[in-house]
C-alpha atoms as a PDB file:
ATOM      1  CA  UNK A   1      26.942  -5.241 -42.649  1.00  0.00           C
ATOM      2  CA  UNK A   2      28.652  -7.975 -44.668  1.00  0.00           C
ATOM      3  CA  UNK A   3      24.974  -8.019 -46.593  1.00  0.00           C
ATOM      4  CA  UNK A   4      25.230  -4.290 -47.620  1.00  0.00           C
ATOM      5  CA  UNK A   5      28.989  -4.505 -48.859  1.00  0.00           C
ATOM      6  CA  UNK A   6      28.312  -7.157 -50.728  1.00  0.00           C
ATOM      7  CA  UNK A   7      25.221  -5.543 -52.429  1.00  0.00           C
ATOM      8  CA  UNK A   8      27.135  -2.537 -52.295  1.00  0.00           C
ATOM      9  CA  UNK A   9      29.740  -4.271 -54.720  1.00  0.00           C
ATOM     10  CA  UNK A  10      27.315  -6.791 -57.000  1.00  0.00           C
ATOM     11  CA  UNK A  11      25.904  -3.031 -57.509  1.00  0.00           C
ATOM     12  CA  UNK A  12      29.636  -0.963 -58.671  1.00  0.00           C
ATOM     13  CA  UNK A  13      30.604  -4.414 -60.827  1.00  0.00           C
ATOM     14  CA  UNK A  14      27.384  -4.156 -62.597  1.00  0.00           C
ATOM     15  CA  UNK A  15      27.715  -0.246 -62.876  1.00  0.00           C
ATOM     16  CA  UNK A  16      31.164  -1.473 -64.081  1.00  0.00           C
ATOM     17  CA  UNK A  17      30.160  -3.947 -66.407  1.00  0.00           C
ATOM     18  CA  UNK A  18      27.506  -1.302 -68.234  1.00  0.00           C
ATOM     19  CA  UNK A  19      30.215   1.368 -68.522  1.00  0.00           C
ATOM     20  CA  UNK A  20      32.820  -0.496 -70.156  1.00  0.00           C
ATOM     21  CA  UNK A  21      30.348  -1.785 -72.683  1.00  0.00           C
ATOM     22  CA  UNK A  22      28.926   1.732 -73.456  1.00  0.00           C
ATOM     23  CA  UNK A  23      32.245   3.116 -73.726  1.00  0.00           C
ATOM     24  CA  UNK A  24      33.237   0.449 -76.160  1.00  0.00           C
ATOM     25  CA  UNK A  25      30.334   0.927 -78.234  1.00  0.00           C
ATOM     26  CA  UNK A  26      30.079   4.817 -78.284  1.00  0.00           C
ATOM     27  CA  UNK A  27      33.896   4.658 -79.332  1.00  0.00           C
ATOM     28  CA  UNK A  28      33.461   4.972 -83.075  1.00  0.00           C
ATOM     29  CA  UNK A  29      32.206   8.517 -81.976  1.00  0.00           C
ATOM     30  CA  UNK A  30      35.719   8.565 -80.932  1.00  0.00           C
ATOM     31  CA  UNK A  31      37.581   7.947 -84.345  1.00  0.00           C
ATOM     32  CA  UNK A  32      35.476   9.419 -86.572  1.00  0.00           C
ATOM     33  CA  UNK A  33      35.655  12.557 -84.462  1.00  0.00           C
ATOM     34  CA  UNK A  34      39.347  12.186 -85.120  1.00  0.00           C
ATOM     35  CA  UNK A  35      38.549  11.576 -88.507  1.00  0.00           C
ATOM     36  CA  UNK A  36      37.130  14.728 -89.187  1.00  0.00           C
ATOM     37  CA  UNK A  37      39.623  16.881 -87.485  1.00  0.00           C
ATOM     38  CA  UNK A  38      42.272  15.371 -90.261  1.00  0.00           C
ATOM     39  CA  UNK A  39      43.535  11.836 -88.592  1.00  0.00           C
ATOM     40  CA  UNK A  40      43.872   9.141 -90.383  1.00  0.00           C
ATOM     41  CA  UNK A  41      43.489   5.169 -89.358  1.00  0.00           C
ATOM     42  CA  UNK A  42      47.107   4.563 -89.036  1.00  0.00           C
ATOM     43  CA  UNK A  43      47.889   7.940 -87.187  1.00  0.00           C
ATOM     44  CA  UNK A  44      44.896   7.287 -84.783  1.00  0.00           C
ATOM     45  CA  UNK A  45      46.507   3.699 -83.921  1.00  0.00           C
ATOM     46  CA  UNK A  46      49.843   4.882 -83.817  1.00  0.00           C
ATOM     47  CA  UNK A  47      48.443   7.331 -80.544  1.00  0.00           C
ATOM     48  CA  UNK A  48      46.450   4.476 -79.331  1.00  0.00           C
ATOM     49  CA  UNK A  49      49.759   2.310 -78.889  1.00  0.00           C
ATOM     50  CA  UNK A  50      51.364   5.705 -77.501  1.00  0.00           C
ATOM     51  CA  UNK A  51      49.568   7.415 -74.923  1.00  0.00           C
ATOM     52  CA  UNK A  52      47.392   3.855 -73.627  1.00  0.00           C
ATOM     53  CA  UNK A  53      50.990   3.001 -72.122  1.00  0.00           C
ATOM     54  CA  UNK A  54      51.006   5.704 -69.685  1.00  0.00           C
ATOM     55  CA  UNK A  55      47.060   4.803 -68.876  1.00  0.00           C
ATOM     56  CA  UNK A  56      47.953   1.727 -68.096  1.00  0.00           C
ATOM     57  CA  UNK A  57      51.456   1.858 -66.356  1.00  0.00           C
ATOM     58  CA  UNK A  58      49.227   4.443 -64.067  1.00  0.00           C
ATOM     59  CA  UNK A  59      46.605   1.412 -63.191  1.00  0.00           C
ATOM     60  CA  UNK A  60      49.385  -0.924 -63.042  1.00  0.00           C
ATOM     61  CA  UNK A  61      51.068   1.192 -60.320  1.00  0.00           C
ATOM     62  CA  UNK A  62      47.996   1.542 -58.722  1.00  0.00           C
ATOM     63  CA  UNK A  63      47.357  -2.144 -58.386  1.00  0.00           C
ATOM     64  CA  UNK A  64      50.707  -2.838 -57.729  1.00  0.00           C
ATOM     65  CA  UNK A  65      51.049  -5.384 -60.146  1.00  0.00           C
ATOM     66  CA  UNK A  66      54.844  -4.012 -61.815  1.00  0.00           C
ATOM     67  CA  UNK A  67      56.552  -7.080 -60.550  1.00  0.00           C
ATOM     68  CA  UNK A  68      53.882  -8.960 -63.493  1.00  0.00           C
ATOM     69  CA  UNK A  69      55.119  -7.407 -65.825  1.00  0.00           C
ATOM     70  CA  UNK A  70      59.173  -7.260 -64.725  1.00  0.00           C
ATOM     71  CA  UNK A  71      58.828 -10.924 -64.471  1.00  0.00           C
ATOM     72  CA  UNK A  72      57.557 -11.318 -68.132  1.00  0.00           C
ATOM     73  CA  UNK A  73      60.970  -9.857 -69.241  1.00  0.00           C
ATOM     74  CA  UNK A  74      62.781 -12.809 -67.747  1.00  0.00           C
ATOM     75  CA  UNK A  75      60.171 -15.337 -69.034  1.00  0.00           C
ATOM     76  CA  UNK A  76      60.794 -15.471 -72.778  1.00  0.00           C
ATOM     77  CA  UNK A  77      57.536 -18.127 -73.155  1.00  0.00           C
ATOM     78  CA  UNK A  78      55.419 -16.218 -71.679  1.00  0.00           C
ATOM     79  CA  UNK A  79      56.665 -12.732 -73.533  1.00  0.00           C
ATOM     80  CA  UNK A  80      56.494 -14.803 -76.433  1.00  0.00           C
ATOM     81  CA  UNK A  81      52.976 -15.297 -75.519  1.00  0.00           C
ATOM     82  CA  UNK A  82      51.816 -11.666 -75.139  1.00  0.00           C
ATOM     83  CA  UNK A  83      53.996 -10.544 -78.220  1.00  0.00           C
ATOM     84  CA  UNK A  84      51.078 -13.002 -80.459  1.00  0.00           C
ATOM     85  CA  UNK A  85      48.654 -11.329 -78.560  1.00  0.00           C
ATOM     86  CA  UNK A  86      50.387  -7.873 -79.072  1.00  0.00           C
ATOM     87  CA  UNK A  87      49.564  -8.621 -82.878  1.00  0.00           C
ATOM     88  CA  UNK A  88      46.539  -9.596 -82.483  1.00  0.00           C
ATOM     89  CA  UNK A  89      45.169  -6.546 -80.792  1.00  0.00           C
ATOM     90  CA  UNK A  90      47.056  -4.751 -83.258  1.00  0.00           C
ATOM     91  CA  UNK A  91      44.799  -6.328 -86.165  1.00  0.00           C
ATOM     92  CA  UNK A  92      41.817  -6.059 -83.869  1.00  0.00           C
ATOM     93  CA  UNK A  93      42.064  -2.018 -83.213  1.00  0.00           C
ATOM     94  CA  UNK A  94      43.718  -1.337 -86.763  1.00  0.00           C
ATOM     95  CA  UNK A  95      40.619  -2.905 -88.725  1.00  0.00           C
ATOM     96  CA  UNK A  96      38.092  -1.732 -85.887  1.00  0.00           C
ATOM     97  CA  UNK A  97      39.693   1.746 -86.635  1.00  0.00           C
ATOM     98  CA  UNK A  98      39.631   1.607 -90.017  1.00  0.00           C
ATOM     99  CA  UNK A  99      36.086   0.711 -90.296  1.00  0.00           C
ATOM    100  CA  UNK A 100      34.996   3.174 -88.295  1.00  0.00           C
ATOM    101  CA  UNK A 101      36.481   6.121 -89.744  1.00  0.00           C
ATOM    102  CA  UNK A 102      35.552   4.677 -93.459  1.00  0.00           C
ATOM    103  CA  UNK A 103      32.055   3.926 -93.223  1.00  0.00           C
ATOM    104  CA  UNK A 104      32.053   0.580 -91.850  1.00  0.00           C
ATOM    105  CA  UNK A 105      31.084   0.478 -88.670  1.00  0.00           C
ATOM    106  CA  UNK A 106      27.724  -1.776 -88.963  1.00  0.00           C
ATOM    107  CA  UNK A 107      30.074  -3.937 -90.404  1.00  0.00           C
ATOM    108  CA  UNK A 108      32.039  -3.877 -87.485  1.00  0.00           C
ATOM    109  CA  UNK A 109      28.893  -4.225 -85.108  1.00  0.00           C
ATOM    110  CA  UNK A 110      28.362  -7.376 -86.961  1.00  0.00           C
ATOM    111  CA  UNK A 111      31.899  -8.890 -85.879  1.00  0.00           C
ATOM    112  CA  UNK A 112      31.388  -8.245 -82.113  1.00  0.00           C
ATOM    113  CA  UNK A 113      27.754  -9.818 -82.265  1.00  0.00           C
ATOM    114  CA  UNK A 114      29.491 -13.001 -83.524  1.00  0.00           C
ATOM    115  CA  UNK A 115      32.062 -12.494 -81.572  1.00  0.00           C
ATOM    116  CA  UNK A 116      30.962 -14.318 -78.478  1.00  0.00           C
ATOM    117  CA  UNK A 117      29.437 -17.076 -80.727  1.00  0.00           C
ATOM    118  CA  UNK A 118      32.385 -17.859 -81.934  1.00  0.00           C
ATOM    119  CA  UNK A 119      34.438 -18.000 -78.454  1.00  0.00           C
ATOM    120  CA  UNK A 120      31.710 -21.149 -77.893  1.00  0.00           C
ATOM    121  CA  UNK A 121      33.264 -23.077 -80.879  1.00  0.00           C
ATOM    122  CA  UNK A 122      36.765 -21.861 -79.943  1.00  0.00           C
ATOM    123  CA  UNK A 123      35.794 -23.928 -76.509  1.00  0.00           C
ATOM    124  CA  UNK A 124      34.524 -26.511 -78.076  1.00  0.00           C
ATOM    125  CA  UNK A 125      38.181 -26.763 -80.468  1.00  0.00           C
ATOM    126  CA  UNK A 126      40.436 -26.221 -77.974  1.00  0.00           C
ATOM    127  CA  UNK A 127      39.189 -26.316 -74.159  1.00  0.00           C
ATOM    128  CA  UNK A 128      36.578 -29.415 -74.995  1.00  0.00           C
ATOM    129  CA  UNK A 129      33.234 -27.504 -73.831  1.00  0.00           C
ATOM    130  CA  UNK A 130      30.458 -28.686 -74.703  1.00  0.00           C
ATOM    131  CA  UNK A 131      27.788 -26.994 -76.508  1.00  0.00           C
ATOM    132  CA  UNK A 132      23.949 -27.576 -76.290  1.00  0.00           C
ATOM    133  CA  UNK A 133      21.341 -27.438 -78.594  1.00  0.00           C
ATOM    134  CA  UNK A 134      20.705 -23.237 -77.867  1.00  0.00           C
ATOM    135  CA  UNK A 135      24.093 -22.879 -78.031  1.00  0.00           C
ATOM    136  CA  UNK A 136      24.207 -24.641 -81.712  1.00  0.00           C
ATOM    137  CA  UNK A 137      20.425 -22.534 -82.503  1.00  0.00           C
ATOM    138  CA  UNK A 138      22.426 -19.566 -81.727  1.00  0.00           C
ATOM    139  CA  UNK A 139      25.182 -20.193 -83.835  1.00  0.00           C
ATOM    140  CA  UNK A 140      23.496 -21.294 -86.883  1.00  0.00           C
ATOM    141  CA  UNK A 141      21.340 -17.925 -86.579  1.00  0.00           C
ATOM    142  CA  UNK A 142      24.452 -15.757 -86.954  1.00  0.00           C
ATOM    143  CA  UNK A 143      25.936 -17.700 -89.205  1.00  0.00           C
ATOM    144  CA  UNK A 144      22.593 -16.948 -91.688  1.00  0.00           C
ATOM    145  CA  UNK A 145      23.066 -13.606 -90.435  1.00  0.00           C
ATOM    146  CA  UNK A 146      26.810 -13.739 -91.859  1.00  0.00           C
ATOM    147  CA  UNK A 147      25.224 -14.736 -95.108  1.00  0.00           C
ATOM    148  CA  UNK A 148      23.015 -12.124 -95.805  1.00  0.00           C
ATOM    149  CA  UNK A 149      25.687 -10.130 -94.811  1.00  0.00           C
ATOM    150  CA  UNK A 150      27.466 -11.476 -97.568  1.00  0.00           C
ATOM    151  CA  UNK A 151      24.599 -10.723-100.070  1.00  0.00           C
ATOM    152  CA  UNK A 152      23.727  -6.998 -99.009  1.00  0.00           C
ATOM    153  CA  UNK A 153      27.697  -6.342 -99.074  1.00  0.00           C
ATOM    154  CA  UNK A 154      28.379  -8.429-102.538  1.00  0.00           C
ATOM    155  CA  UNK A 155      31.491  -9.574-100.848  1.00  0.00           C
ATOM    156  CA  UNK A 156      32.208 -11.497 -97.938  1.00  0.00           C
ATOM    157  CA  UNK A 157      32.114  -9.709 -94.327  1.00  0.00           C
ATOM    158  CA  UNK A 158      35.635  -9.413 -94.116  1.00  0.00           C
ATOM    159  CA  UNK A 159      35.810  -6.963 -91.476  1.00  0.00           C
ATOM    160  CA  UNK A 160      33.522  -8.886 -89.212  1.00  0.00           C
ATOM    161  CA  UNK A 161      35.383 -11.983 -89.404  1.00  0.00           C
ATOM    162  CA  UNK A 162      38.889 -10.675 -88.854  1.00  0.00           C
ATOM    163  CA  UNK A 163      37.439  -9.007 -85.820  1.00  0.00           C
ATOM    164  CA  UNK A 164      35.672 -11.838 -84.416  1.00  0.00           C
ATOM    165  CA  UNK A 165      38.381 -13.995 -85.087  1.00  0.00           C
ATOM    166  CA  UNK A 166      41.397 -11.808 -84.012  1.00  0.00           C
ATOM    167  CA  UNK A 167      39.523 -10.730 -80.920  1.00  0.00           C
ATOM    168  CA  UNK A 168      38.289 -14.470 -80.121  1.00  0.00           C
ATOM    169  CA  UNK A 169      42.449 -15.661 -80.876  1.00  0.00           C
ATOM    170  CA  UNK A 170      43.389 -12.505 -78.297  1.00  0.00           C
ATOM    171  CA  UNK A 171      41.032 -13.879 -75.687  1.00  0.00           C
ATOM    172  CA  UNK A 172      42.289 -17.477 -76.337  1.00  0.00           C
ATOM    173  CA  UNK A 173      46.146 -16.440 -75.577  1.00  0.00           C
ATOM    174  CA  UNK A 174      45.096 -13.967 -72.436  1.00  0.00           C
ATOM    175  CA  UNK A 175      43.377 -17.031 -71.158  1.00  0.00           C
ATOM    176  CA  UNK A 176      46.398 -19.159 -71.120  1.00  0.00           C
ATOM    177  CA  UNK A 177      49.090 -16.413 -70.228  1.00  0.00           C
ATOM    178  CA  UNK A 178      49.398 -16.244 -66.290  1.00  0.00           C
ATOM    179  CA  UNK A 179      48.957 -12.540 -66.017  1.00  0.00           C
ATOM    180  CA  UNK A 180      46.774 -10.086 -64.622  1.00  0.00           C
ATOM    181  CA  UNK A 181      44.335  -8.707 -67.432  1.00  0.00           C
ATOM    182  CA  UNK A 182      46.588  -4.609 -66.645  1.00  0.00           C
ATOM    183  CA  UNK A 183      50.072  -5.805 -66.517  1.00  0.00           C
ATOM    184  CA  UNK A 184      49.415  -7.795 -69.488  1.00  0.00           C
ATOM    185  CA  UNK A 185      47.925  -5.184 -70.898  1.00  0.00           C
ATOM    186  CA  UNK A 186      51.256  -2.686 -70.220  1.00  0.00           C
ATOM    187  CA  UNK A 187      53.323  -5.486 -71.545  1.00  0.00           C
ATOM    188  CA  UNK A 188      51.487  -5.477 -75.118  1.00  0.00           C
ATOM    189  CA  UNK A 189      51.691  -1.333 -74.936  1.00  0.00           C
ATOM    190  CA  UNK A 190      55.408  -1.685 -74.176  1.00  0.00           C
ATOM    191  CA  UNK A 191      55.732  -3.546 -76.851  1.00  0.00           C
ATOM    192  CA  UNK A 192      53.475  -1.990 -79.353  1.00  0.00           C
ATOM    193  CA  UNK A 193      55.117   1.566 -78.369  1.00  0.00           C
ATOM    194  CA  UNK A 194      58.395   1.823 -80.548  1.00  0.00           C
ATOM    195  CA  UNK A 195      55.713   1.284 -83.725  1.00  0.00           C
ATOM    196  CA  UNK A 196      53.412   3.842 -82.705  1.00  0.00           C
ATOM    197  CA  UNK A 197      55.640   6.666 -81.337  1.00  0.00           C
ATOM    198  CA  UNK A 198      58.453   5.776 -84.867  1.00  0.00           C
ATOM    199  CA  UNK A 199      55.103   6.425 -86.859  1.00  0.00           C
ATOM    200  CA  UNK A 200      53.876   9.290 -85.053  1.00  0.00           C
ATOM    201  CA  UNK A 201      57.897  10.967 -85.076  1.00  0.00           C
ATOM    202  CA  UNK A 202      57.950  10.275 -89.123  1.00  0.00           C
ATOM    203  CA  UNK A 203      54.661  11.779 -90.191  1.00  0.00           C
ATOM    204  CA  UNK A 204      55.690  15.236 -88.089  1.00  0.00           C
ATOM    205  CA  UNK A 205      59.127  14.894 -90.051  1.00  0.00           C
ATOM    206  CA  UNK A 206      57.033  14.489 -92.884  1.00  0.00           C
ATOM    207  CA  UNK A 207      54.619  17.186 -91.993  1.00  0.00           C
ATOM    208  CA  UNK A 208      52.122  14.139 -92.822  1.00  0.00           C
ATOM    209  CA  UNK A 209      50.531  14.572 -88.888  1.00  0.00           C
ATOM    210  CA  UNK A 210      47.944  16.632 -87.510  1.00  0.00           C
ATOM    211  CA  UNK A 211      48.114  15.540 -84.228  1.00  0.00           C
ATOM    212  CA  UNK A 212      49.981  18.851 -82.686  1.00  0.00           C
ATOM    213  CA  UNK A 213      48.571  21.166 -85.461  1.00  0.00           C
ATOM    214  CA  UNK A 214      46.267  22.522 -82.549  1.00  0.00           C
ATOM    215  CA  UNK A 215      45.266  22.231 -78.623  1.00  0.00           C
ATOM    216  CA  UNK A 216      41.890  20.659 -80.177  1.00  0.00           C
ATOM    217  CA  UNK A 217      43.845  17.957 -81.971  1.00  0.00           C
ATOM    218  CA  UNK A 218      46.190  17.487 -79.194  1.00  0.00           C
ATOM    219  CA  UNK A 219      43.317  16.571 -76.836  1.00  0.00           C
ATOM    220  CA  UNK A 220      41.793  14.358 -79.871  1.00  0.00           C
ATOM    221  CA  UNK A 221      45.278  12.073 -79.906  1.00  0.00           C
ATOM    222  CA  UNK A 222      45.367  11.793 -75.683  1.00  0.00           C
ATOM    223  CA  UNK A 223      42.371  10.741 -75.319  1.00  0.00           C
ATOM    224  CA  UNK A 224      43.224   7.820 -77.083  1.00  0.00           C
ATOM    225  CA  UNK A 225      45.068   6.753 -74.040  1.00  0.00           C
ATOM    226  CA  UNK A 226      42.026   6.515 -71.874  1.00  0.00           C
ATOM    227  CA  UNK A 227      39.959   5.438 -74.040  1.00  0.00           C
ATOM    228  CA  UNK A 228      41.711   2.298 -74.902  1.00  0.00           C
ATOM    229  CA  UNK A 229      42.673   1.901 -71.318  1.00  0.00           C
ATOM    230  CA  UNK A 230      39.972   2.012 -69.051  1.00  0.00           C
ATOM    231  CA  UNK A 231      37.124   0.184 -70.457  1.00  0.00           C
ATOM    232  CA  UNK A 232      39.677  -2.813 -70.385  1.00  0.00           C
ATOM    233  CA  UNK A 233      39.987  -2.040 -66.602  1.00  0.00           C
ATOM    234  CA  UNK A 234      36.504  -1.411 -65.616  1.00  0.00           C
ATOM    235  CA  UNK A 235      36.213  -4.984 -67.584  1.00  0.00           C
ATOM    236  CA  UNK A 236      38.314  -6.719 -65.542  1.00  0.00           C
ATOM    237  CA  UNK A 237      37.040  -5.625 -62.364  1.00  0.00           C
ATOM    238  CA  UNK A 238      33.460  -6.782 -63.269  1.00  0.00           C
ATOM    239  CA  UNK A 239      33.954 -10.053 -64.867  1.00  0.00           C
ATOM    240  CA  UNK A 240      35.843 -10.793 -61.094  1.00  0.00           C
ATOM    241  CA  UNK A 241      32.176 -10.361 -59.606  1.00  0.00           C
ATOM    242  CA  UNK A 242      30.001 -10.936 -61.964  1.00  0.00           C
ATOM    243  CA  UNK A 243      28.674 -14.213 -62.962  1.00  0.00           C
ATOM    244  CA  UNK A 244      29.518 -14.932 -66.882  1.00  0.00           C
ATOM    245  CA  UNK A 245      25.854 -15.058 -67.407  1.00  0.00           C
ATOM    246  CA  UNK A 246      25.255 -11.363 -66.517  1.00  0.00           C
ATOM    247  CA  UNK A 247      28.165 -10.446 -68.809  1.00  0.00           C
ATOM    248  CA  UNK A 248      27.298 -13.035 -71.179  1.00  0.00           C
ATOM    249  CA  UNK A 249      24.082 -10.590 -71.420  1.00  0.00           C
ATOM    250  CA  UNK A 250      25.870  -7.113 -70.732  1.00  0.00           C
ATOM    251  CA  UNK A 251      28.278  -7.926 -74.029  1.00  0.00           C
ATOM    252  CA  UNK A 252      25.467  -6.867 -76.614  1.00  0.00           C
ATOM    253  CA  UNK A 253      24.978  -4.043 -75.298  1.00  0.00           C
ATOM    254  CA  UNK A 254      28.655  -2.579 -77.084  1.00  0.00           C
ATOM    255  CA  UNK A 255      27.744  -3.801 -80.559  1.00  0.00           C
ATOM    256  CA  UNK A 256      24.304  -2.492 -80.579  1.00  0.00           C
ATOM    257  CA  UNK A 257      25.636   0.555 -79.435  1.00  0.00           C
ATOM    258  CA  UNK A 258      28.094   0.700 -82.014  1.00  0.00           C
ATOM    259  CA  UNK A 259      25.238  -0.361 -84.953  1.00  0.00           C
ATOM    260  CA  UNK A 260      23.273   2.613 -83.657  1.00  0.00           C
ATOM    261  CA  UNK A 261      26.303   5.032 -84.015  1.00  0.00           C
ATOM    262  CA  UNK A 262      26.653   3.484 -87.883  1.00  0.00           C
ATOM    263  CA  UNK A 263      23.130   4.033 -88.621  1.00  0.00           C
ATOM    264  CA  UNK A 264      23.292   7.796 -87.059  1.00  0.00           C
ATOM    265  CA  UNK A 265      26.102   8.167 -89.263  1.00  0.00           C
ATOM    266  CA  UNK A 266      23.937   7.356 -92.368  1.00  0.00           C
ATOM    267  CA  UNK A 267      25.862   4.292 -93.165  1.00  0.00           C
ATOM    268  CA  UNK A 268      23.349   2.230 -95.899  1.00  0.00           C
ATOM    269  CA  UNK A 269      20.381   0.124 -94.134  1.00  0.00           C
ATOM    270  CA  UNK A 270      19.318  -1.891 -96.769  1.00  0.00           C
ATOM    271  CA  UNK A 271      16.350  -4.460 -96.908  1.00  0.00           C
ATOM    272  CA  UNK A 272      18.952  -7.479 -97.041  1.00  0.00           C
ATOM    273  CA  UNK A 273      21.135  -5.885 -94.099  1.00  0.00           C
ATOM    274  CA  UNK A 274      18.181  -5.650 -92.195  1.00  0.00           C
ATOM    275  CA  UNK A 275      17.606  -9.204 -92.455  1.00  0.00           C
ATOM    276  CA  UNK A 276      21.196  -9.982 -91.792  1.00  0.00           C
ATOM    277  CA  UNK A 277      21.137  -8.086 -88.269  1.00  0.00           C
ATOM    278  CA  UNK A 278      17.805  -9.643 -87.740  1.00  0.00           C
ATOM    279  CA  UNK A 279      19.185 -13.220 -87.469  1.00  0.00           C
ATOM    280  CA  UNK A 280      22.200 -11.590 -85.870  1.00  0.00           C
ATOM    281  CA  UNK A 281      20.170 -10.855 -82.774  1.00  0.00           C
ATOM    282  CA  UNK A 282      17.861 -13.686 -83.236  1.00  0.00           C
ATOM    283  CA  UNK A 283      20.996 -15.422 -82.453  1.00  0.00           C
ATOM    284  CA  UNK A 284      22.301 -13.214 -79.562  1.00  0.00           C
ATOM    285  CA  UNK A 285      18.933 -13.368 -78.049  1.00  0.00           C
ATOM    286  CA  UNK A 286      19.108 -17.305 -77.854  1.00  0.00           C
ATOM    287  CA  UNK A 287      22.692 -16.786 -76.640  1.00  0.00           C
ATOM    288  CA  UNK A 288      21.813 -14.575 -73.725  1.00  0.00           C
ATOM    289  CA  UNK A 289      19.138 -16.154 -72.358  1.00  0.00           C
ATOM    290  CA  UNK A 290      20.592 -20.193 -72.756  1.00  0.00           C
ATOM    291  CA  UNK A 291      23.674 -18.537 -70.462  1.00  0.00           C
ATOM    292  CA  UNK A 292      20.761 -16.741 -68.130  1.00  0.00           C
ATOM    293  CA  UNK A 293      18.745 -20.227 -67.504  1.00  0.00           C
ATOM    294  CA  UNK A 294      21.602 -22.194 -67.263  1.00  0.00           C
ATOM    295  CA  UNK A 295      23.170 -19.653 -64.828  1.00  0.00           C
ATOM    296  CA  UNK A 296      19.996 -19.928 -63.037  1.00  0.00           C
ATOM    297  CA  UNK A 297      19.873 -23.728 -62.992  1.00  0.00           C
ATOM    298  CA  UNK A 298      22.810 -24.015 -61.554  1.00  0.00           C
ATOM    299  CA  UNK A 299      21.923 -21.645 -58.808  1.00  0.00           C
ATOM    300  CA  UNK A 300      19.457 -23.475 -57.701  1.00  0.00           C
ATOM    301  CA  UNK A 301      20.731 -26.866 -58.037  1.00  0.00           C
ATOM    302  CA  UNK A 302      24.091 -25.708 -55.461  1.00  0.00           C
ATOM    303  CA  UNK A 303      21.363 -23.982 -53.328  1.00  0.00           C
ATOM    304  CA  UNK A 304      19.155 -27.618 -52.957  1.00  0.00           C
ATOM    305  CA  UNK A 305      22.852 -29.237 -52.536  1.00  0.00           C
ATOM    306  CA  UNK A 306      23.280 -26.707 -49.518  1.00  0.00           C
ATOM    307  CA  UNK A 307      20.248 -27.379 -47.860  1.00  0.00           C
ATOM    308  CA  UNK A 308      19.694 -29.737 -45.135  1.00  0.00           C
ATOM    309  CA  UNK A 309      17.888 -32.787 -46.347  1.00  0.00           C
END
């Protein structure tokens, strides 16, 4: 019996693991959808801040995690903590947005490739992990990739680096705050709330919003709520259950997604971006499967420990 519930649940955190992933990367279908029906970036983020809080105080409630986030009040370094974050995730979804709703999203694909590339060098920096030779193979690979980038673009990949970097600094400060990943979540909505909801109140003064022109549009800003929300939580449940290797693996999957979405959007796929994605991969690839044989080598090394000699 204990077998078949633990199957049971290895099988929901991996059904959890894919879903947040394809929800993350099918989301530009999200914001340019909002796009079209007359939002623009800054409106779309300002209802992201808005209705994710009620999302989230929901899941909060549910886990029973309010005394979390009531103690952060009364803990002004650790509120000081999730208020850098709380900008961070700002940048993160105000670029992301922007990008996607102007044309940009294989540009944005590009940052979450690097993405966990870069969290191996933050280790390195900061938390003193080491990283092997795949791990180095990998990162010089994208960092070609960024290069070519470069070239196709004429410019430097701006939006890919802020991502990857504001999104690798986010995971930095959640990793050091002593908070569940939903109440610290709330907190940052609670706090990113009086921004959204003053913007969303001045451009229907204004008559600058189209958020309540219709029921359609309506619908458009709510689900921004969910959509912010519970990939984050179906994240967090998985990555409890998982081993890092399988999400190490899983991660791709929302950036691929998302290039896909760019290209059926007819964003340009030149020769030189081609190549640029090409090494990108090349260097996820490596990534993946260095953090699938190591996972396995490990596995096998506690399982000979655990054997009787």
């Amino acid at each position: 019996m204990t077998t078949a519930t633990g199957s049971d649940q290895g099988r929901a955190a991996l059904l959890s693991a894919f879903g947040c992933y394809v929800l993350w990367g099918v989301m530009p279908l999200l914001f340019m959808g909002q796009a079209a029906a007359g939002f623009d970036a800054l409106e779309i983020l300002a209802h992201r801040a808005l209705w994710a809080v009620a999302v989230a105080g929901l899941l909060v409630f549910l886990a029973k995690q309010g005394g979390q986030v009531l103690a952060v009040f009364t803990a002004p370094k650790t509120l000081a903590w999730l208020a850098l974050s709380t900008v961070l995730i700002a940048v993160n979804w105000g670029i992301y947005v922007w990008a996607t709703t102007h044309h940009a999203t294989l540009e944005a694909s590009l940052g979450y490739y690097i993405n966990p590339l870069l969290n191996m060098i933050v280790g390195l920096w900061l938390f003193r992990e080491k990283i092997d030779r795949w791990g180095w193979i990998a990162i010089g690979l994208a960092a070609v990739g960024v290069l070519f980038q470069a070239l196709a673009l004429g410019r430097p990949p701006w939006i890919s680096i802020v991502l990857a970097i504001s999104f690798a600094s986010y995971g930095v400060i959640r990793k050091r705050v002593p908070i569940e990943a939903q109440a610290g979540l709330l907190v940052e909505c609670l706090l990113l709330v009086p921004f959204g909801l003053a913007w969303v109140l001045w451009l229907q003064h204004t008559g600058a919003g189209v958020a309540f022109d219709s029921p359609a549009n309506t619908l458009w800003a709510l689900a921004n709520g969910p959509a912010t929300v519970l990939p984050l939580a179906l994240f967090a449940w998985s990555a409890r259950r998982l081993p890092l290797s399988t999400i190490g693996f899983i991660q791709f999957l929302a950036p691929t997604l998302q290039f896909a979405v760019g290209v059926w959007a007819g964003e340009a796929l030149t020769p030189l971006r081609i190549i640029s994605f090409g090494f990108i991969w090349g260097g996820a690839a490596v990534f993946a499967a260095a953090a699938f044989f190591r996972h396995r080598a490990a596995r096998l090394a506690l399982k000979e420990t655990a054997e009787p000699a």
